[in-house]
Structures are given as structure tokens and as C-alpha cells.
C-alpha atoms as a PDB file:
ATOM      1  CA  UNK A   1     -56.978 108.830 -74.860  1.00  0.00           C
ATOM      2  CA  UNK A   2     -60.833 107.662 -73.495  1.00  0.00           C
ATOM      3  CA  UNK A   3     -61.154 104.069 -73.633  1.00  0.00           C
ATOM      4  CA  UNK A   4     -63.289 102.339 -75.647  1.00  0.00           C
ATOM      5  CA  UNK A   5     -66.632 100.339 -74.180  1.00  0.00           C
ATOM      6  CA  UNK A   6     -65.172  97.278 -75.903  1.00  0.00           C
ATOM      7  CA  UNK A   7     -61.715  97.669 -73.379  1.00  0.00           C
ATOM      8  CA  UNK A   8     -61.659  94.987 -71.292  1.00  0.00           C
ATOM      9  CA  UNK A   9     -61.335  96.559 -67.946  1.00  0.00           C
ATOM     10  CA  UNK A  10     -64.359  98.834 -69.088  1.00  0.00           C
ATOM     11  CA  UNK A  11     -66.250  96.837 -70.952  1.00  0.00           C
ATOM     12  CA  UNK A  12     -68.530  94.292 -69.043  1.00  0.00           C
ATOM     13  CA  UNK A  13     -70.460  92.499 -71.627  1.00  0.00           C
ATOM     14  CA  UNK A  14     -72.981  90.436 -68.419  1.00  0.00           C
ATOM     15  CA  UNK A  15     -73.610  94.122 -67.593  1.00  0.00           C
ATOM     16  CA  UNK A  16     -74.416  95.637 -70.567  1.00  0.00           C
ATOM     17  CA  UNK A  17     -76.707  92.658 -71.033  1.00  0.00           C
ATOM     18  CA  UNK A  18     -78.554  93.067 -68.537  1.00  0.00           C
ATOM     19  CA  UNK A  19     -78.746  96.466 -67.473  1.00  0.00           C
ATOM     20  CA  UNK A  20     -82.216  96.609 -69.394  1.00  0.00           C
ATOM     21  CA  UNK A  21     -83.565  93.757 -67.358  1.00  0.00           C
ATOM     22  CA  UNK A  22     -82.474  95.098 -64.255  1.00  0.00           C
ATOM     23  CA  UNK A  23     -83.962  98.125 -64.642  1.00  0.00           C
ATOM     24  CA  UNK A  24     -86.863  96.499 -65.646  1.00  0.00           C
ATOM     25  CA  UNK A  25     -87.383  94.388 -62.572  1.00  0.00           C
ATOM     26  CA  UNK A  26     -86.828  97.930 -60.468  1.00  0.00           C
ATOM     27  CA  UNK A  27     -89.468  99.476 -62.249  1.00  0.00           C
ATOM     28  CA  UNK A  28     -92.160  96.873 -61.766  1.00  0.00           C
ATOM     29  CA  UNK A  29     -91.113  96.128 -57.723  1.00  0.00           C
ATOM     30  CA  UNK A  30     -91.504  99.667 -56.896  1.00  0.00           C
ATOM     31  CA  UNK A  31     -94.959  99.152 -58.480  1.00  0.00           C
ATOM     32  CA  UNK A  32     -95.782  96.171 -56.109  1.00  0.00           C
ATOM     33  CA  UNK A  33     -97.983  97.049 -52.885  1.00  0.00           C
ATOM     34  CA  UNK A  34     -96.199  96.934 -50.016  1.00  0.00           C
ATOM     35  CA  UNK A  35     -97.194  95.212 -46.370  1.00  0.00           C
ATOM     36  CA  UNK A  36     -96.143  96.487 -43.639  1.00  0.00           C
ATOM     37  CA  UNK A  37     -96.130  94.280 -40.131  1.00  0.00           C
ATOM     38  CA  UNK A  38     -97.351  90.422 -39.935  1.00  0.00           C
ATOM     39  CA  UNK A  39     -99.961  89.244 -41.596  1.00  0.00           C
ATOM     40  CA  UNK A  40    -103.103  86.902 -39.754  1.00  0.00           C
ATOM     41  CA  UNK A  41    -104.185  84.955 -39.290  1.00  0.00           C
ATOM     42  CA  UNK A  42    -101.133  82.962 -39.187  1.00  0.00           C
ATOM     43  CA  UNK A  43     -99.798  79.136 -37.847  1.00  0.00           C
ATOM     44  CA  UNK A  44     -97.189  79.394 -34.641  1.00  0.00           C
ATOM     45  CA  UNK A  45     -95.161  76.431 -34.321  1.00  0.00           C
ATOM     46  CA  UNK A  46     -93.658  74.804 -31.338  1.00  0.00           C
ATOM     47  CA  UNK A  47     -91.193  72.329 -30.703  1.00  0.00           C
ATOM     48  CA  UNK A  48     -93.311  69.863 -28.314  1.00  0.00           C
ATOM     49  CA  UNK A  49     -96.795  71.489 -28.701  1.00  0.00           C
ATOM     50  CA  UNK A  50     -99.205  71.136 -31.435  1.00  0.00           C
ATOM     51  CA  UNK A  51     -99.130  74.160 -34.011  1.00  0.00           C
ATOM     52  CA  UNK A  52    -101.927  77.114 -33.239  1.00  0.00           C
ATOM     53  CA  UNK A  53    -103.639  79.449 -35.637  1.00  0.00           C
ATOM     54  CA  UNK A  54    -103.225  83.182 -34.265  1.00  0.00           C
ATOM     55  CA  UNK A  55    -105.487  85.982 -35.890  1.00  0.00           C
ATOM     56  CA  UNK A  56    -104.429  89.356 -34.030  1.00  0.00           C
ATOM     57  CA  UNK A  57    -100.456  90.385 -32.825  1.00  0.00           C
ATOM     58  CA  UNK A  58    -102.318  89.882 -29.644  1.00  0.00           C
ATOM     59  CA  UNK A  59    -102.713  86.528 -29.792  1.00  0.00           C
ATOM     60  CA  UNK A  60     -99.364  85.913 -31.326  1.00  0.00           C
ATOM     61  CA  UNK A  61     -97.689  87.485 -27.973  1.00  0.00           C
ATOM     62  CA  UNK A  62    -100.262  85.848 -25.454  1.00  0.00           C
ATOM     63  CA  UNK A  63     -98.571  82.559 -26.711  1.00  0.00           C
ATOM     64  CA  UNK A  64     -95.328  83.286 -24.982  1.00  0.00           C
ATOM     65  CA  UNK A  65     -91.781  82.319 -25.685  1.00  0.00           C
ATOM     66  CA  UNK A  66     -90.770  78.911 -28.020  1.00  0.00           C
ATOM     67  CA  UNK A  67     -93.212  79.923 -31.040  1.00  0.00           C
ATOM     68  CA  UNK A  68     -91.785  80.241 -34.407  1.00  0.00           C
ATOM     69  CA  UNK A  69     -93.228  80.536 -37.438  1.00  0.00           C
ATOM     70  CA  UNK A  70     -92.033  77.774 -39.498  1.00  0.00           C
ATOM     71  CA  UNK A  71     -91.588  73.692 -37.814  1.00  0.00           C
ATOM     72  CA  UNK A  72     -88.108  73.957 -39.702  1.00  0.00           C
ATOM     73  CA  UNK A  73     -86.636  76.407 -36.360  1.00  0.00           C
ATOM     74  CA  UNK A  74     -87.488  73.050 -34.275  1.00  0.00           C
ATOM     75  CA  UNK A  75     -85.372  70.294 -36.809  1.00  0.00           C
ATOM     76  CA  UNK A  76     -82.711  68.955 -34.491  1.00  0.00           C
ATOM     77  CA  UNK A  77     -79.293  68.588 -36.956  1.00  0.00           C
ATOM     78  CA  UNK A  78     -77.964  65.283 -36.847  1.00  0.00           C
END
């Protein structure tokens, strides 16, 4: 006998609910533009030197190791 949608170990009521939106959201991210590598010009953060504004990948390398891209990578935990 085929089970009915309303069996509970078929039946998922959150998924039938949203199925639609899901789908939706698919449908309109594949529509987005996508970016491909880093954008510039961009802010490089260090952890005892004062943040610099980098415009090409160039730059971004010539700055050398202990750059990240956010001042939260240098918060000590306490």
C-alpha cells in the first residue's frame, strides 16, 4: 500500500511549506551577477600598524605577511 503525504515519516509539513520559497530564493541567486577575485580598492589591517587602503592585488601582496582584512583577526581573547 503507497503511503499517504499526510504519513508521518513522509509527510514533512516545514518542507512542504517551504519548498516554494526555496525554490524561489534559487531562482533569483542564480540571477545575481557574480564577482570573481577581490575587489579594490580595499582597507588591510594590521595588528600594530595603522590600516592601508590597497587598489591593485599588487599592492595587496607588496604589503607582506600580518595583513588581514578585517581589525577583528587582531582581537586578543581574554
Amino acid at each position: 500500500m503507497a503511503k499517504r503525504p499526510q504519513d508521518k515519516d513522509t509527510y514533512d509539513p516545514k518542507e512542504s511549506y517551504f519548498a516554494p520559497v526555496k525554490a524561489l530564493v534559487a531562482e533569483l541567486a542564480s540571477s545575481l551577477p557574480t564577482v570573481e577575485g577581490p575587489l579594490f580598492p580595499k582597507v588591510k589591517y594590521h595588528a600594530t600598524e595603522p590600516p592601508q587602503t590597497v587598489d591593485t592585488p599588487e599592492a595587496e601582496a607588496a604589503l607582506g605577511a600580518g595583513w588581514g582584512d578585517s581589525p577583528a583577526e587582531f582581537l586578543k581573547e581574554t
